[in-house]
Protein backbone atom coordinates (compact mmCIF):
# COMPACT_ATOMS: atom_id res chain seq x y z
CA UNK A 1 13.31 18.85 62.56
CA UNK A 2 16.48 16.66 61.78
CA UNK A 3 17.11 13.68 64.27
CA UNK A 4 20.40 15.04 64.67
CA UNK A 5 19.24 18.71 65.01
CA UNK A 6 16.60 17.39 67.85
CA UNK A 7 19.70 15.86 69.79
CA UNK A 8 21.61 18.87 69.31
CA UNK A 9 18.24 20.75 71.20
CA UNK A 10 18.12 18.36 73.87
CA UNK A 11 21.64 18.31 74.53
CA UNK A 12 21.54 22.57 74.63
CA UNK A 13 18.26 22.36 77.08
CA UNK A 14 20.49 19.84 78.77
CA UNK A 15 23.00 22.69 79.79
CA UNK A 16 21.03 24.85 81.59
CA UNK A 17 20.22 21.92 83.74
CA UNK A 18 23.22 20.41 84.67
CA UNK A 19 26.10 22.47 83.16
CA UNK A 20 27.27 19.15 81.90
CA UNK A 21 28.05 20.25 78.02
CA UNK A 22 30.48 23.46 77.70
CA UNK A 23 29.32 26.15 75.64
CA UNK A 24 31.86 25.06 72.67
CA UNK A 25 30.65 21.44 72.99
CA UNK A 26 27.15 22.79 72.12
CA UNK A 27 28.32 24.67 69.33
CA UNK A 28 30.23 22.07 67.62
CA UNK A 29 27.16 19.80 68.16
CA UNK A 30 25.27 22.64 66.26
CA UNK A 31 27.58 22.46 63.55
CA UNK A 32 27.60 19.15 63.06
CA UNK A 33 23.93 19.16 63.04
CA UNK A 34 24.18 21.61 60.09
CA UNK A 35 23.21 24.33 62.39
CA UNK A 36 23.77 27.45 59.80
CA UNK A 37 23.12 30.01 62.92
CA UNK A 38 26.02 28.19 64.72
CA UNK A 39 28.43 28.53 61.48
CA UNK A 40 27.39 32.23 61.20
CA UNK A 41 28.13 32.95 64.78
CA UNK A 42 31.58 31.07 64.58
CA UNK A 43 32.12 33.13 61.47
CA UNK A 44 31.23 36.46 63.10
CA UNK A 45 33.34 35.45 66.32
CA UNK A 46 36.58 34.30 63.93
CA UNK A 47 36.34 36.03 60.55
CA UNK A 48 38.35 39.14 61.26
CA UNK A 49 41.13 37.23 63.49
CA UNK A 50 41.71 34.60 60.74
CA UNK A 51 42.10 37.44 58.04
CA UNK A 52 45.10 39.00 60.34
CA UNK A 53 46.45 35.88 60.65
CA UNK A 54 46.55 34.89 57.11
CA UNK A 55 48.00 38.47 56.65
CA UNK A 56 51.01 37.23 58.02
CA UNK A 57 51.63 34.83 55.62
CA UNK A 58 50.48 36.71 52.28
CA UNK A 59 50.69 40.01 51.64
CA UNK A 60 47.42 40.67 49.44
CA UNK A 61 43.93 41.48 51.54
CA UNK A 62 42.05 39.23 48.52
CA UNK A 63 44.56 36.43 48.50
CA UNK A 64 43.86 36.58 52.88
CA UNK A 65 40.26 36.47 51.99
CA UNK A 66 40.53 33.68 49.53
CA UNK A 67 42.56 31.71 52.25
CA UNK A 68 40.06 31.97 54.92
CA UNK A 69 36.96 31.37 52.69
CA UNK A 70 39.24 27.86 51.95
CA UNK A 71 39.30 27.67 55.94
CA UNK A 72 35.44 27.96 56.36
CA UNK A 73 35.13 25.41 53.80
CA UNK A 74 37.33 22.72 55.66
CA UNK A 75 35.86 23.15 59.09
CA UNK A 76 32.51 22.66 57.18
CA UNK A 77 33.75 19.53 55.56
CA UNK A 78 36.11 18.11 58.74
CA UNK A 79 33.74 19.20 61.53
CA UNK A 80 32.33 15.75 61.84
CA UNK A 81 36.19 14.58 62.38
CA UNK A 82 36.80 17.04 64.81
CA UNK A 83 38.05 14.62 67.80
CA UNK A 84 38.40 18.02 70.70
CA UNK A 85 42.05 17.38 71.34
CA UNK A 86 42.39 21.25 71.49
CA UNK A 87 39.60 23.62 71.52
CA UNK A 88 37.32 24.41 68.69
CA UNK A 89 39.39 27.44 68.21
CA UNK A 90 42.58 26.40 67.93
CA UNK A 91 41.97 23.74 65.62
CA UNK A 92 40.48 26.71 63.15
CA UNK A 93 43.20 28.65 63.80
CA UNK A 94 45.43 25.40 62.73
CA UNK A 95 43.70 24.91 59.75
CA UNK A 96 44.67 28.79 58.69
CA UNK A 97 48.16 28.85 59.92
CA UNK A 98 48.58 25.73 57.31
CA UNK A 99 46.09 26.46 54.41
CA UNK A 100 48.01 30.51 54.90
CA UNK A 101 51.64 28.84 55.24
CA UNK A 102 50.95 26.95 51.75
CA UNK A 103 49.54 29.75 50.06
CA UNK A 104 52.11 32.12 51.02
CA UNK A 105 54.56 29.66 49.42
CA UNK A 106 52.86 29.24 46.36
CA UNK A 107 52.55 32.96 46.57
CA UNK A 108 56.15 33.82 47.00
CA UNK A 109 55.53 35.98 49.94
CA UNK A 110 56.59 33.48 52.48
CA UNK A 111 60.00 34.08 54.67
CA UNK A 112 62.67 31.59 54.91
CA UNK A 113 62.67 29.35 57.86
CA UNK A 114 66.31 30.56 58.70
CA UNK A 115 65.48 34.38 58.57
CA UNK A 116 62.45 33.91 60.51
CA UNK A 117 64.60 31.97 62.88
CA UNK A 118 67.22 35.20 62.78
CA UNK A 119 64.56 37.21 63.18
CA UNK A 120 63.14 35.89 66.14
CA UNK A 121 66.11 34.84 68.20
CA UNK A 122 69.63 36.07 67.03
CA UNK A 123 68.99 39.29 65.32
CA UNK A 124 70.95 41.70 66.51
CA UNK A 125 68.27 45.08 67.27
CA UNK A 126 67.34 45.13 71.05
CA UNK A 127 63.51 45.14 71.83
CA UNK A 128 64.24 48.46 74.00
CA UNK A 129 66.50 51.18 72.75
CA UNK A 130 70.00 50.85 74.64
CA UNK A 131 70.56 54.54 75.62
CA UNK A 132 67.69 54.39 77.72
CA UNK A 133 70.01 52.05 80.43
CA UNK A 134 72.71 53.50 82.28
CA UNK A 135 76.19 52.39 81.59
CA UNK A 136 78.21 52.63 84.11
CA UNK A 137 78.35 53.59 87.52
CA UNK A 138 76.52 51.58 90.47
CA UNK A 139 73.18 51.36 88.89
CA UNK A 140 75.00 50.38 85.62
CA UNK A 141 72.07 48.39 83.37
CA UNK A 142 69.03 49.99 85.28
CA UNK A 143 66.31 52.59 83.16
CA UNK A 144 67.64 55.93 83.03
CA UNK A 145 63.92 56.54 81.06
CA UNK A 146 61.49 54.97 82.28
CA UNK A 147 58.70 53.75 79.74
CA UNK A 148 55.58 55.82 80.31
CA UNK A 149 52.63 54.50 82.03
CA UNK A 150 49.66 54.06 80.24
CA UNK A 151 47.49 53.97 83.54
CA UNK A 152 43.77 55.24 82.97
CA UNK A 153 43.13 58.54 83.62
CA UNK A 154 47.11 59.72 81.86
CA UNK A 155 47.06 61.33 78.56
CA UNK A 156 48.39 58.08 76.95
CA UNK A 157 45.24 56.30 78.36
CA UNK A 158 43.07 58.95 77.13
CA UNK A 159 44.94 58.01 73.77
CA UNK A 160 44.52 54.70 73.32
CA UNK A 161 40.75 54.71 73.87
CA UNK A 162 40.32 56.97 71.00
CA UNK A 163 43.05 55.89 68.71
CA UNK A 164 44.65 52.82 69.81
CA UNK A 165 43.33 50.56 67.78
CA UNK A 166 44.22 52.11 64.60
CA UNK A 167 47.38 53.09 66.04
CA UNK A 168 47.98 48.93 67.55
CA UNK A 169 46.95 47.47 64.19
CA UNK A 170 49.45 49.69 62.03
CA UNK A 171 52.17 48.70 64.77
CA UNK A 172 50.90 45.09 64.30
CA UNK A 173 50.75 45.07 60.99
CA UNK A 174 54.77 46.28 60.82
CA UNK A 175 56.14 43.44 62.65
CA UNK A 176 58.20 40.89 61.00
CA UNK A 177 56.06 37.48 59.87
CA UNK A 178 56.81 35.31 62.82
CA UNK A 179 56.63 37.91 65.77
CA UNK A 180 52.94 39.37 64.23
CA UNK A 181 51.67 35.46 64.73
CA UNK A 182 52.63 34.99 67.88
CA UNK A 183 51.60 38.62 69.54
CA UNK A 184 48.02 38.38 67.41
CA UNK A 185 47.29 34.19 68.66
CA UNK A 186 48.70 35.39 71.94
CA UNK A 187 47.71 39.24 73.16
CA UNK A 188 45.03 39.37 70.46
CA UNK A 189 43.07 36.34 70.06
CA UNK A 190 44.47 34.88 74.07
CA UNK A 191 45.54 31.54 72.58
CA UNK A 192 47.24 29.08 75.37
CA UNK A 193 51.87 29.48 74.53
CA UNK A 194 51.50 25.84 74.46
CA UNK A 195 48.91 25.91 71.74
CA UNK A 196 50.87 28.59 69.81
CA UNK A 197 54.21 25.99 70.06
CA UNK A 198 52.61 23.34 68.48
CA UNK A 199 50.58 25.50 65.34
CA UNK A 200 53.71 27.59 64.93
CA UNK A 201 56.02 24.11 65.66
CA UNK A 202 58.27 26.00 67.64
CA UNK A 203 59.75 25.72 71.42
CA UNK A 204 58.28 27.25 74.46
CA UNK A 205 61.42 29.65 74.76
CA UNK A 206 61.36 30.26 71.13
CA UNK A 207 57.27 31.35 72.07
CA UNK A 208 58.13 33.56 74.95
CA UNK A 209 61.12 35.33 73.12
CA UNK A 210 58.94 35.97 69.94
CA UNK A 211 56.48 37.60 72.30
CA UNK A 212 59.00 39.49 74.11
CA UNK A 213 60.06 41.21 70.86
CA UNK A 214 56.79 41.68 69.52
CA UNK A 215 55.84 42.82 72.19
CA UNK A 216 58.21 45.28 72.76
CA UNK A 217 58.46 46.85 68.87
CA UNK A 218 54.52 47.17 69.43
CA UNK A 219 55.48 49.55 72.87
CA UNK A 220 58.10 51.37 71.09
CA UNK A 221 56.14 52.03 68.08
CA UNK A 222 53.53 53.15 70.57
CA UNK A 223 55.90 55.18 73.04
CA UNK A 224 57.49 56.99 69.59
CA UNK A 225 53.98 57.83 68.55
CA UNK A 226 53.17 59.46 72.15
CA UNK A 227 56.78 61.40 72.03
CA UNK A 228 55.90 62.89 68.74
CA UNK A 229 52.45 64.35 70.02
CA UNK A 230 53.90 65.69 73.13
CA UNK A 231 56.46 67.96 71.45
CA UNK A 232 53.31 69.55 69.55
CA UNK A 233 51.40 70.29 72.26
């Protein structure tokens, strides 16, 4: 056994007996140890997440893979450099969003900066359809449809345990560059908003209203699917 792979055992044993090294930090020192178990579980954890990412960016499946195989390949040969000023996952998921972002460029699949930005913050279609608000009258703004719930035990629930996934994905997969990275680093993979701002470079209200439209072309893609198999049943 290597000297560094015996510290890297000491420092795991360590863990169960005083909780002093995180999970994460035990894995990185497993890395850095050469550890090919620890790259193969980070690649098993990360792999699939990375490629939907980099879908955002290019438009190809094999030109995704090739990105992400370029990602494995830098936290291999940066690991060592790897100072923790965000967590282990977040600085793969950098390392993607810029490796992906030059590709796509190269690629021509990329969108302009000022259509993303038109996209995200001044386009024009609402996140919910208008006719479902009342337009005058006393309760003049408030739902005159209200969106279905999806509580367990409904229909919809029933739904989305068989064939959400596919059905979330294709919805995903339809949303406009920018709002498919911010719902997939933030409902997806549960990134921190202020990690997202500073991958994506963009403000924390630019963040929340990107979600807020992703969010809400996911439902209606969703609720439109739903309507459709109610009126054949």
């Amino acid at each position: 056994m290597t000297p560094r792979l015996e510290e890297t055992c000491r420092s795991s044993e360590a863990v169960g007996r005083t909780g002093a090294l995180t999970e994460e930090a035990v894995l990185i020192q497993r890395l850095r140890a050469g550890d090919e178990t620890a790259f193969t579980e980070m690649v098993n954890r990360y792999h699939r997440a990375l490629i939907r990412l980099a879908l955002a960016h290019v438009s190809d499946r094999s030109v995704a893979e090739e990105v992400v195989q370029d990602v494995w390949m830098a936290v291999l040969e940066g690991i060592d450099r790897f100072e923790g000023r965000s967590s282990l996952k977040t600085w793969v998921f950098s390392i993607l969003t810029n490796k992906a972002k030059t590709r796509g460029v190269r690629e021509s699949r990329s969108i302009a900066m000022s259509a993303l930005s038109a996209e995200g913050e001044e386009g024009d279609d609402p996140t919910v359809d208008p006719s479902r608000f009342r337009t005058n009258g006393h309760w003049k703004d408030y739902w005159t449809d209200y969106p279905q719930s999806w509580d367990e035990g409904t229909p919809e629930r029933r739904l989305l345990e068989k064939e959400g996934a596919g059905l979330l994905e294709q919805a995903i997969a339809a949303l406009p560059s920018r709002l498919k990275q911010v719902l997939i680093m933030r409902d997806v993979e549960g990134l921190d908003s202020k990690d997202v701002c500073v991958l994506l470079s963009i403000s924390e209200a630019n963040q929340r209203v990107l979600l807020h439209r992703a969010r809400g072309k996911v439902r209606q893609a969703m609720e439109t699917y739903l309507e459709g198999q109610a009126s054949f049943s």
